[in-house]
Protein backbone atom coordinates (compact mmCIF):
# COMPACT_ATOMS: atom_id res chain seq x y z
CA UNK A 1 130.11 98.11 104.50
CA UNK A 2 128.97 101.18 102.51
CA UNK A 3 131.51 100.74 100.16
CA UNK A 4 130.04 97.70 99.08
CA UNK A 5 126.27 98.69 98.72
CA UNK A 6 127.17 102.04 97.32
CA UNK A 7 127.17 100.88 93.43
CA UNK A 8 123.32 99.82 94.14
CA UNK A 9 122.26 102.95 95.14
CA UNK A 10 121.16 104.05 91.67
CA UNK A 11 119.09 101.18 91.69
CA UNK A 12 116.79 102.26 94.94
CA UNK A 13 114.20 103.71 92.92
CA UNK A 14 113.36 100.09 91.23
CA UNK A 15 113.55 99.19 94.80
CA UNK A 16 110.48 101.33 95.67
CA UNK A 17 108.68 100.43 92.72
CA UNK A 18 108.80 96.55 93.05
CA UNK A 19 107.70 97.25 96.92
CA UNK A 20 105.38 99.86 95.72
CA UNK A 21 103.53 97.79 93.48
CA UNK A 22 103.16 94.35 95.56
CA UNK A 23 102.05 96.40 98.47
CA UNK A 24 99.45 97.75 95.86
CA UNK A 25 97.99 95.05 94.93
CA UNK A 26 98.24 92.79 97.94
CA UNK A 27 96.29 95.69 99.93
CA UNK A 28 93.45 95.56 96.49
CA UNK A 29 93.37 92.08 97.12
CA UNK A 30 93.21 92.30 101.15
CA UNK A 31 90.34 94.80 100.51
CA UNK A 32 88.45 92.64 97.89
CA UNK A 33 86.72 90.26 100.48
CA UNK A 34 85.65 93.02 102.45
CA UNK A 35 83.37 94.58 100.23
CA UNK A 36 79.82 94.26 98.94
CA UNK A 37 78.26 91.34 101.67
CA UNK A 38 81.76 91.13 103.43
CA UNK A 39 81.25 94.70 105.04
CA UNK A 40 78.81 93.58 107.02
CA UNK A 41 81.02 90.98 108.77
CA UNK A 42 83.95 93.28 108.79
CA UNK A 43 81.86 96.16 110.51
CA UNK A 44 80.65 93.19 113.28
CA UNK A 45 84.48 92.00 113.98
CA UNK A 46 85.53 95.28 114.59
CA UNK A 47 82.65 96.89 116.64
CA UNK A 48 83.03 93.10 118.70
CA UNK A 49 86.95 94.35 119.34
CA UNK A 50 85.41 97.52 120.98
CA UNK A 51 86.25 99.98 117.62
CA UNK A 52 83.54 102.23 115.93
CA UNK A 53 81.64 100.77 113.04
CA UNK A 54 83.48 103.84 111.01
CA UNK A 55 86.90 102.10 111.78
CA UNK A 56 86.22 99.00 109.57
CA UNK A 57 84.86 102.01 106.59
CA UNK A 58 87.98 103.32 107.06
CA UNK A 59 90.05 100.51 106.87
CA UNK A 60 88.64 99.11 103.43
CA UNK A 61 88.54 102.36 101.72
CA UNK A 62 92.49 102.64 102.99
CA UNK A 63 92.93 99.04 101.42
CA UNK A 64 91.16 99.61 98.40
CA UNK A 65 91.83 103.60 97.15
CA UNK A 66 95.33 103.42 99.11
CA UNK A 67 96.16 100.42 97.08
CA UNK A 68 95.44 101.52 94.09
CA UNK A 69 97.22 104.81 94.77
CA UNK A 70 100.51 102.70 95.66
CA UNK A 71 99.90 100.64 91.97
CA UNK A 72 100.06 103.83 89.99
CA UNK A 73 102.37 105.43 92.59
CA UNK A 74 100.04 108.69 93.48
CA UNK A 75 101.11 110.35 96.79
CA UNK A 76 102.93 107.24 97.76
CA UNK A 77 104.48 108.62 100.94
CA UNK A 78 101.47 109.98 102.02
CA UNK A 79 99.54 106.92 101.86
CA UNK A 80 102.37 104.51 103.16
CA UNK A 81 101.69 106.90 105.92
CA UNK A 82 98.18 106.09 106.26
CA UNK A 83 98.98 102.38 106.70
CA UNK A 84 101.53 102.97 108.73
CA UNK A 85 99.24 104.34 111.30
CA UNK A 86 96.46 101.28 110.30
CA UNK A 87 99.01 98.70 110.59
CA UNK A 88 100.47 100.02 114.14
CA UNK A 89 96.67 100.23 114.93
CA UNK A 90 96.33 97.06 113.82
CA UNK A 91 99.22 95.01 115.57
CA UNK A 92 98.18 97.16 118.78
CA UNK A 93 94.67 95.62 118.41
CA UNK A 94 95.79 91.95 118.17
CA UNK A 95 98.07 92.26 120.88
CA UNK A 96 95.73 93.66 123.65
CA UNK A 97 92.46 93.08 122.79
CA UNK A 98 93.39 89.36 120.98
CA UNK A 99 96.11 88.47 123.12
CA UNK A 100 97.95 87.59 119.95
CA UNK A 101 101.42 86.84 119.81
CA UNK A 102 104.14 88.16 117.29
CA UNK A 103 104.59 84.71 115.42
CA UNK A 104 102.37 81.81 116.76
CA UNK A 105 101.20 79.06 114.20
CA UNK A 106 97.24 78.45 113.80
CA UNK A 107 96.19 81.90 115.95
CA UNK A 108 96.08 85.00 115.64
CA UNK A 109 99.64 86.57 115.52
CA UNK A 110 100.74 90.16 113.99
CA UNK A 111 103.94 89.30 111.94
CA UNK A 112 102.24 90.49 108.89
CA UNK A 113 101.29 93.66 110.27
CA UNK A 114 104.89 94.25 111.53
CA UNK A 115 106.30 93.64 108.01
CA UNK A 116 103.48 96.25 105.75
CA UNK A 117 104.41 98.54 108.55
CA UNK A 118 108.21 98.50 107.86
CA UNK A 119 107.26 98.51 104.30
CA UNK A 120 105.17 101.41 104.55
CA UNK A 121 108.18 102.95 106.33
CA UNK A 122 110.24 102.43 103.31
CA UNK A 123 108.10 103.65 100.74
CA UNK A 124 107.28 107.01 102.93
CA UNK A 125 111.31 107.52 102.78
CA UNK A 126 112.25 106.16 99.41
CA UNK A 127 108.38 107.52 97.79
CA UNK A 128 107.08 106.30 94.85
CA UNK A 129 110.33 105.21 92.69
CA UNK A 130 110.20 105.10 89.23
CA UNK A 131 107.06 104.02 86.62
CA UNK A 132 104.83 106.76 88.96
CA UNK A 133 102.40 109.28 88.45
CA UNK A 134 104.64 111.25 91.41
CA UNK A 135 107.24 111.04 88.99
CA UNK A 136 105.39 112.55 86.12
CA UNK A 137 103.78 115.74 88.66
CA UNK A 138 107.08 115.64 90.49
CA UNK A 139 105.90 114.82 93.98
């Protein structure tokens, strides 16, 4: 089996760009309805699941900075890291305190969480790829 995805292995950095860059930008776009009068909602769904009001802070600076880290690929595997941890936080969240179920139709489920965290894992092991200011410092 190796044999036959060995000639795309030069390719892998592309790879981490394309993932790079949609993670980016969905994550900017996630964030955008969160700020200005959305905080104030955001801080009152997550102190009503039990968290600090410094959780939801956290979260949409994450969304926001972190995803516009991953656009212009600036310590990529350090900030897949970061939502890594938010997404496991996240799913862990649904699943006890929501009840939620993995995939469920028209309720809360955690499917989405499951899939940025395996991306996350793959940009913290492949980094930034190419097109990234880790590139240019050599990070």
């Amino acid at each position: 089996m190796s044999l036959l995805l060995e000639p795309l292995l030069p390719y892998t950095a592309y790879l981490a760009l394309v993932i790079r860059v949609w993670m980016g930008a969905n994550m900017i776009i996630h964030a955008r309805p969160k700020l200005g009068a959305g905080t104030k909602g955001t801080v009152g769904w997550i102190k009503s699941m039990g968290l600090p009001a410094g959780a939801a802070y956290l979260a949409i600076a994450l969304e926001l900075v972190g995803g516009i880290f991953l656009l212009v690929g600036l310590i990529v595997p350090i900030v897949a890291l970061f939502f890594a941890i938010e997404m496991i936080a996240n799913s862990v969240m649904k699943k006890q305190k929501m009840k939620a179920e993995y995939i469920v139709q028209q309720k809360p489920s955690y499917e989405i969480d499951i899939l940025y965290l395996m991306l996350s894992v793959v940009l913290i092991v492949l980094g930034a790829g190419v097109a990234s200011i880790d590139g240019l410092i050599g990070f």
